[in-house]
Protein backbone atom coordinates (compact mmCIF):
# COMPACT_ATOMS: atom_id res chain seq x y z
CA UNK A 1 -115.33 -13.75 19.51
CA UNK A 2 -113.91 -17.35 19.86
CA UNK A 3 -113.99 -19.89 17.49
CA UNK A 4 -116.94 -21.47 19.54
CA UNK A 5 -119.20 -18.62 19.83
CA UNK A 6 -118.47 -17.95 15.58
CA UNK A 7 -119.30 -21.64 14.99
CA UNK A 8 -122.52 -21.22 17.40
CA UNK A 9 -123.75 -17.84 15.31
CA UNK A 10 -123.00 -19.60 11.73
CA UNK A 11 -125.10 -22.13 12.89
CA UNK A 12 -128.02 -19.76 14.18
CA UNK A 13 -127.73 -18.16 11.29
CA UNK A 14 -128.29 -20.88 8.81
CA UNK A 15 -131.31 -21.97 10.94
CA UNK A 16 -133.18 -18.67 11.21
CA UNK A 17 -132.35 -18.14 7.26
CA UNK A 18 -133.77 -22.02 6.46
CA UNK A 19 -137.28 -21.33 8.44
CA UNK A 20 -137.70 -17.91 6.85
CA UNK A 21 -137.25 -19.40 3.69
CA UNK A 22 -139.52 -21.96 4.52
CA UNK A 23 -142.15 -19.43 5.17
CA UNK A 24 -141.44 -17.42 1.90
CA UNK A 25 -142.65 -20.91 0.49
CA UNK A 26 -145.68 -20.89 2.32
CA UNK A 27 -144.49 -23.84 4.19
CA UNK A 28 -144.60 -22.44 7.54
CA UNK A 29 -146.85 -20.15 8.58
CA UNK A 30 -146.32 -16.27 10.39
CA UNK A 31 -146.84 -17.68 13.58
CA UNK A 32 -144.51 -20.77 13.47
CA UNK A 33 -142.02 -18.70 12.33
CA UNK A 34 -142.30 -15.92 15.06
CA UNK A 35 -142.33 -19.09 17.72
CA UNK A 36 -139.04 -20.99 15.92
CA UNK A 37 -137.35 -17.41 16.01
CA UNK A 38 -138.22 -16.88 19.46
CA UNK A 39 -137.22 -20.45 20.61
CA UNK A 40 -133.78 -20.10 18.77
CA UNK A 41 -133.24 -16.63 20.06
CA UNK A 42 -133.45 -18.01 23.63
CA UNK A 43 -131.90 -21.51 23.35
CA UNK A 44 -129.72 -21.33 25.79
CA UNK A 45 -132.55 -21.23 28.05
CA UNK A 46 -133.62 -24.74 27.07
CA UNK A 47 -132.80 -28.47 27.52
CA UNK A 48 -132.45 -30.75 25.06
CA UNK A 49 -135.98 -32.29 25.59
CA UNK A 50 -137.48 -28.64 25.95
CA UNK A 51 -136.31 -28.19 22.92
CA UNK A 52 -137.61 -31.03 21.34
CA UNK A 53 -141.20 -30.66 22.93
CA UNK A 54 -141.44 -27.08 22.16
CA UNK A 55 -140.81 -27.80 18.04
CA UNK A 56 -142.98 -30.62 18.47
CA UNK A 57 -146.15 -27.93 19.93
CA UNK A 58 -144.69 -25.46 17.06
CA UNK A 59 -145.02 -28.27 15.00
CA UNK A 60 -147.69 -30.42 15.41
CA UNK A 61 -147.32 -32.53 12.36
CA UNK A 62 -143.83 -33.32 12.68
CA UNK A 63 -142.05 -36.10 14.97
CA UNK A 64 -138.96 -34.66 16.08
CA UNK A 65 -135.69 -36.92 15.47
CA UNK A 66 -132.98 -36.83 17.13
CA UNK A 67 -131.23 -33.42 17.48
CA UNK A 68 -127.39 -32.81 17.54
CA UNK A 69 -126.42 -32.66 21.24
CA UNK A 70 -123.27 -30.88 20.38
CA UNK A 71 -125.14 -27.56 21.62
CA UNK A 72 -126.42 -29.33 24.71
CA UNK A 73 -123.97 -31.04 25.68
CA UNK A 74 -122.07 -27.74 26.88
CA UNK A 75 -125.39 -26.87 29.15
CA UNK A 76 -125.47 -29.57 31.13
């Protein structure tokens, strides 16, 4: 494993650890959580503003800011 592909899993792994956190606090719900997991576990597949629509229909009550590009930036 490169340095890239380490940072890229550290960074995975904090997400998927914040959002099932957030649903152990009843902040999230089953369902958002299986959708996030699902969306992270196939990121690569995504665009930026794929990305950014899908957590905004996982999240309806959130406006999306801006995301970090460095992750997209390698896609495109």
């Amino acid at each position: 494993m490169n340095n890239s592909q380490g940072i890229h899993l550290k960074i995975f792994s904090a997400f998927c650890s914040h959002y099932h956190d957030l649903k152990k606090e009843g902040k999230i719900s089953q369902q958002q959580l299986e959708e996030v997991s699902e969306l992270l576990d196939n990121l690569e597949k995504y665009s930026y503003e794929e990305v950014k629509n899908k957590l905004e229909e996982i999240f309806p009550d959130y406006e999306a800011q801006e995301l970090p590009r460095y992750y997209f930036s390698r896609q495109q």
